[in-house]
C-alpha atoms as a PDB file:
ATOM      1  CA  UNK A   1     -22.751  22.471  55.073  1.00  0.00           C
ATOM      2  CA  UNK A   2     -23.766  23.568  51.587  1.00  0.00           C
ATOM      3  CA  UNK A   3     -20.775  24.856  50.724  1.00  0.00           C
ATOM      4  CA  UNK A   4     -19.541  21.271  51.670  1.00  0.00           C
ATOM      5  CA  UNK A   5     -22.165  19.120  49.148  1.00  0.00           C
ATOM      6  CA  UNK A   6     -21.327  21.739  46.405  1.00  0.00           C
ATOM      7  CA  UNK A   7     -17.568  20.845  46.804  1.00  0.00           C
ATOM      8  CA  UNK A   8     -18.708  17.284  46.295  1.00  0.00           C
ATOM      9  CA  UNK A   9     -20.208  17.556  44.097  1.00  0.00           C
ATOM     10  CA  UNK A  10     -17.723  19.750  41.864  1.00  0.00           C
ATOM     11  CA  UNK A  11     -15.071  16.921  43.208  1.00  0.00           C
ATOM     12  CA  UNK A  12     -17.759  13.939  41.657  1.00  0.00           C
ATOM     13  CA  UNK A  13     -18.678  15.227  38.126  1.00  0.00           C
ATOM     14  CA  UNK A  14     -15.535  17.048  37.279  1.00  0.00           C
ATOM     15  CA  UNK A  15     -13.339  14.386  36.021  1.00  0.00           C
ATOM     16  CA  UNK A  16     -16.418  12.712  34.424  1.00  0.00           C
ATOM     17  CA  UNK A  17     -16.905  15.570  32.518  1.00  0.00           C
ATOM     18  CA  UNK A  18     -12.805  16.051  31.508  1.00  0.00           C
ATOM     19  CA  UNK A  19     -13.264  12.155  30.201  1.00  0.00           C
ATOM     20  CA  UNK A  20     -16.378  13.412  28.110  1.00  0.00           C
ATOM     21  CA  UNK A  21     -14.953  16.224  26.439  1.00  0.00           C
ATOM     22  CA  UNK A  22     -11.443  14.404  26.331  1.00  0.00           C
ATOM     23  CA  UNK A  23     -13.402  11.614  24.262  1.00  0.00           C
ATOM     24  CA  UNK A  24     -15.100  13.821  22.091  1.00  0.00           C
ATOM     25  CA  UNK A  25     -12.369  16.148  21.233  1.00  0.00           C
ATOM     26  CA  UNK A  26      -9.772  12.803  20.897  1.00  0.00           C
ATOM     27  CA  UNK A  27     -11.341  11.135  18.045  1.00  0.00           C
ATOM     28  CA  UNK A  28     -11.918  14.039  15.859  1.00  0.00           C
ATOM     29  CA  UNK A  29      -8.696  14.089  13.681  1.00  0.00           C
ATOM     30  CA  UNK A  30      -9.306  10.346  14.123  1.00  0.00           C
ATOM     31  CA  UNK A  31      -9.920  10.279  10.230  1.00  0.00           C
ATOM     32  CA  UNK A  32      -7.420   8.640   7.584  1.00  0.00           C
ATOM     33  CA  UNK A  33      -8.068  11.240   4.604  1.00  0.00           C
ATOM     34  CA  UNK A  34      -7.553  13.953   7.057  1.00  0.00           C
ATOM     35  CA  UNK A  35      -4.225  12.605   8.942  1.00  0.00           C
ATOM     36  CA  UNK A  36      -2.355  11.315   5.842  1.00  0.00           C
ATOM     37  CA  UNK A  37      -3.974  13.915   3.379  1.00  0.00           C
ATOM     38  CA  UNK A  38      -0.445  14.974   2.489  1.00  0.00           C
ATOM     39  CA  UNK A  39       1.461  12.009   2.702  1.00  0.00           C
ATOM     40  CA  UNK A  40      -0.977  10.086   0.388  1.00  0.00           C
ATOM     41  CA  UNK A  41      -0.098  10.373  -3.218  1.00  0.00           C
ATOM     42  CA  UNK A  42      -2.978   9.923  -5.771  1.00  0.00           C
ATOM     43  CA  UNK A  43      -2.544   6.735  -8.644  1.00  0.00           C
ATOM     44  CA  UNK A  44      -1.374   8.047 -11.867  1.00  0.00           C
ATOM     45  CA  UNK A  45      -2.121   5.815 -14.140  1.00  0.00           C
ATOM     46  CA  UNK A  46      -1.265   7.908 -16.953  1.00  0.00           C
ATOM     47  CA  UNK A  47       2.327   7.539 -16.398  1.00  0.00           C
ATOM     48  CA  UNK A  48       3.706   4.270 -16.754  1.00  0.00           C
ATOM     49  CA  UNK A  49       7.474   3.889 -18.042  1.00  0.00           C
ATOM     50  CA  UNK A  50       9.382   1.218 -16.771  1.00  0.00           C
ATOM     51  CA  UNK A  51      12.339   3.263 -14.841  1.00  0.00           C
ATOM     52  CA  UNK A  52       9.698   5.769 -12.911  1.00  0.00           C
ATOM     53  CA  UNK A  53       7.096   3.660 -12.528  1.00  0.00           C
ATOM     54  CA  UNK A  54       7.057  -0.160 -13.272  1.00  0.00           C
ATOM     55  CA  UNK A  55      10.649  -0.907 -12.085  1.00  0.00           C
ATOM     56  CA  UNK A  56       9.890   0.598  -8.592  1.00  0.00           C
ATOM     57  CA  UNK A  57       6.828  -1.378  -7.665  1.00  0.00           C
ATOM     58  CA  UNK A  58       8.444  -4.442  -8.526  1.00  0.00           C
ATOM     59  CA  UNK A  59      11.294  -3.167  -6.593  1.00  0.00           C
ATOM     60  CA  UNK A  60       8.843  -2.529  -3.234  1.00  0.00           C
ATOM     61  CA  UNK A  61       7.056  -5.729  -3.488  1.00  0.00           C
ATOM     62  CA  UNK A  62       8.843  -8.339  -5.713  1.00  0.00           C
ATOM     63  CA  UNK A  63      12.877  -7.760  -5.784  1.00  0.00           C
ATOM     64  CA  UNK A  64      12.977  -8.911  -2.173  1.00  0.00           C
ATOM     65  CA  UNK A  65      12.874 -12.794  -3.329  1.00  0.00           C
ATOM     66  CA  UNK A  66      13.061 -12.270  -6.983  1.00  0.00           C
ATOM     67  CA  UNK A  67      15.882  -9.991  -7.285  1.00  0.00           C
ATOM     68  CA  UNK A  68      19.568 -10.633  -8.380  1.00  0.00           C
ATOM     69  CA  UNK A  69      20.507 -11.649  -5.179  1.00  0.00           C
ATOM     70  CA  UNK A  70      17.807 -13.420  -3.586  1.00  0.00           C
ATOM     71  CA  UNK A  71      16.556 -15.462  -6.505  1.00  0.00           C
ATOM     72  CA  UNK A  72      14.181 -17.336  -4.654  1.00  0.00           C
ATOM     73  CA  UNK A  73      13.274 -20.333  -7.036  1.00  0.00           C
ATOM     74  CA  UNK A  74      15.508 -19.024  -9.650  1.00  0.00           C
ATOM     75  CA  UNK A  75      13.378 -16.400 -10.747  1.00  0.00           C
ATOM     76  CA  UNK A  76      15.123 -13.219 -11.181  1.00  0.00           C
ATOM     77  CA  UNK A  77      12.789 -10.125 -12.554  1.00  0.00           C
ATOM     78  CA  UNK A  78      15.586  -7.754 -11.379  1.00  0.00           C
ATOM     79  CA  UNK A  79      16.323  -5.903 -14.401  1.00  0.00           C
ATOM     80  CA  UNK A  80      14.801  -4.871 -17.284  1.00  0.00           C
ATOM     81  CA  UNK A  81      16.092  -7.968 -20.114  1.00  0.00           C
ATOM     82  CA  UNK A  82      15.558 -10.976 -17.206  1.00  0.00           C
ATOM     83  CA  UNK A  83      12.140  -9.137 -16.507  1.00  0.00           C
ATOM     84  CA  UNK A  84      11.216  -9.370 -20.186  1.00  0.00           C
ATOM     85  CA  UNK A  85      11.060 -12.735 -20.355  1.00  0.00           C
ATOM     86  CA  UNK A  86       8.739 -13.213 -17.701  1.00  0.00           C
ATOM     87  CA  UNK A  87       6.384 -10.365 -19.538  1.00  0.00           C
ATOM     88  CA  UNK A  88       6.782 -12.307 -22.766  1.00  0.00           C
ATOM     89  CA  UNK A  89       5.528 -15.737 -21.537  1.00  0.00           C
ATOM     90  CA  UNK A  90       2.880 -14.020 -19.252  1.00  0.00           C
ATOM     91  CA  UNK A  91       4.329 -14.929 -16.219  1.00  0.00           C
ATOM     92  CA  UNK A  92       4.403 -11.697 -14.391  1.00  0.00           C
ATOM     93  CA  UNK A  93       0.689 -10.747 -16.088  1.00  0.00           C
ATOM     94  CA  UNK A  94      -0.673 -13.945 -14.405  1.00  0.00           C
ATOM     95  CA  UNK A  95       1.413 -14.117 -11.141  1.00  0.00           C
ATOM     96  CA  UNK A  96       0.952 -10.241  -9.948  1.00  0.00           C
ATOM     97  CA  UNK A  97      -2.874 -10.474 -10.987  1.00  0.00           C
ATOM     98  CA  UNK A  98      -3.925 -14.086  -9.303  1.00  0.00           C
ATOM     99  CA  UNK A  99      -5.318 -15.533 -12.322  1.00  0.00           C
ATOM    100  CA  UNK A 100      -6.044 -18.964 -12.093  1.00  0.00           C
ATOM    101  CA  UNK A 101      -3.012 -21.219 -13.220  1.00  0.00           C
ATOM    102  CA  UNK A 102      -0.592 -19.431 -11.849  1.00  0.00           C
ATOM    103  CA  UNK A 103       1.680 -18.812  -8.698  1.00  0.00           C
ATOM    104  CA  UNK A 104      -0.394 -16.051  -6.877  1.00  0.00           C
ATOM    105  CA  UNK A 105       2.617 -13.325  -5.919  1.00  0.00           C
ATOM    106  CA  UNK A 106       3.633 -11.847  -3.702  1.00  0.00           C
ATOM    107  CA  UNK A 107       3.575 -15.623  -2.361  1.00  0.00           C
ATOM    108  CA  UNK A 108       1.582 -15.291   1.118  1.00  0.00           C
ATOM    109  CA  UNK A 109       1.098 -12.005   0.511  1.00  0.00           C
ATOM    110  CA  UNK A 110      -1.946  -9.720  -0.553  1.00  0.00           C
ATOM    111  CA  UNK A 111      -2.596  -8.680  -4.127  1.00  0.00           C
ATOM    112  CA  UNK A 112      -0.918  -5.927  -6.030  1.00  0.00           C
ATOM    113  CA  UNK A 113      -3.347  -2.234  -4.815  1.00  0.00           C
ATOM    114  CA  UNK A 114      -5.388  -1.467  -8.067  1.00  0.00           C
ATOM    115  CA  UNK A 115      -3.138   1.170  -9.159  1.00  0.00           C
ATOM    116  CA  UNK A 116      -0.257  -0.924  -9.161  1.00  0.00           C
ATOM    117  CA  UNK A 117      -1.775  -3.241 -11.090  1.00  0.00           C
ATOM    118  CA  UNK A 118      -3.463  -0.982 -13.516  1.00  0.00           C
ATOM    119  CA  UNK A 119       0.325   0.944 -14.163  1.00  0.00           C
ATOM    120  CA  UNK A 120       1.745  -2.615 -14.999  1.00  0.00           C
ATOM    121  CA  UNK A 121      -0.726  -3.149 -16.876  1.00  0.00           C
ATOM    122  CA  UNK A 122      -0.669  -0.655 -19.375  1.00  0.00           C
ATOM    123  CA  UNK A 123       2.993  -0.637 -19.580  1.00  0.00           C
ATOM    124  CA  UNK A 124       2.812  -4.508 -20.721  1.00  0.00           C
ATOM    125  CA  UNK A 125      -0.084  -3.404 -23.149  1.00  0.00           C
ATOM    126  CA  UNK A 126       2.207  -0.781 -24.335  1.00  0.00           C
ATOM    127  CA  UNK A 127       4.397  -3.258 -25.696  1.00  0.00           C
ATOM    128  CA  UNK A 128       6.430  -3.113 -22.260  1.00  0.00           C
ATOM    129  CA  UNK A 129       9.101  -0.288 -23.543  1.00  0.00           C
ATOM    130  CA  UNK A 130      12.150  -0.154 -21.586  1.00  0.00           C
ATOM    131  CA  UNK A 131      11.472   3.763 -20.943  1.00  0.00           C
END
């Protein structure tokens, strides 16, 4: 018969205690900086020339309805001389940053990261060099 309750027993708390230490055990890697430690690039902000940095942010986040072939209201920036023009008059400056007057962009979309901004930045301050 006791042989019989310690079966039970075993049969009872077992699985609890594979959920327990499954739980514990599951959320340890459960932590961004250690998952995508290597696939996570840090911001450079030191390097910021048009063809290997500038042109391919606007390329991830812009040239999908400002590009030469999509030019949603007739707005290209594809391109370093159309882009230019959109530097000169402040356009991209005020659009890409959400200052006040200005047609926040990506439209319905979130903000530019910090580091994208900051790299854009600097490049425009740098007299926007087509580098």
């Amino acid at each position: 018969m006791e042989h019989l309750i310690t079966k039970r027993v075993f049969i009872f708390f077992f699985p609890i205690f594979i959920i327990i230490g499954l739980s514990i055990s599951g959320c340890y890697y459960d932590n961004e900086a250690i998952l995508y430690k290597y696939s996570q690039s840090p911001c450079d902000t030191n390097s910021f020339t048009y063809s290997q940095n500038v042109e391919p942010i606007l390329s991830s986040n812009c040239y999908v309805c400002h590009g030469q072939t999509s030019a949603t209201s007739g707005i290209v920036i594809e391109g370093y001389t159309t882009l230019l023009t959109y530097v000169n008059n402040n356009k991209l400056w005020g659009d890409i940053n959400h200052l006040s007057g200005y047609n926040a962009m990506p439209l319905n979309g979130n903000q530019l990261n910090e580091c994208n901004l900051t790299i854009i930045k600097k490049w425009i301050k740098a007299g926007a060099p087509n580098n």
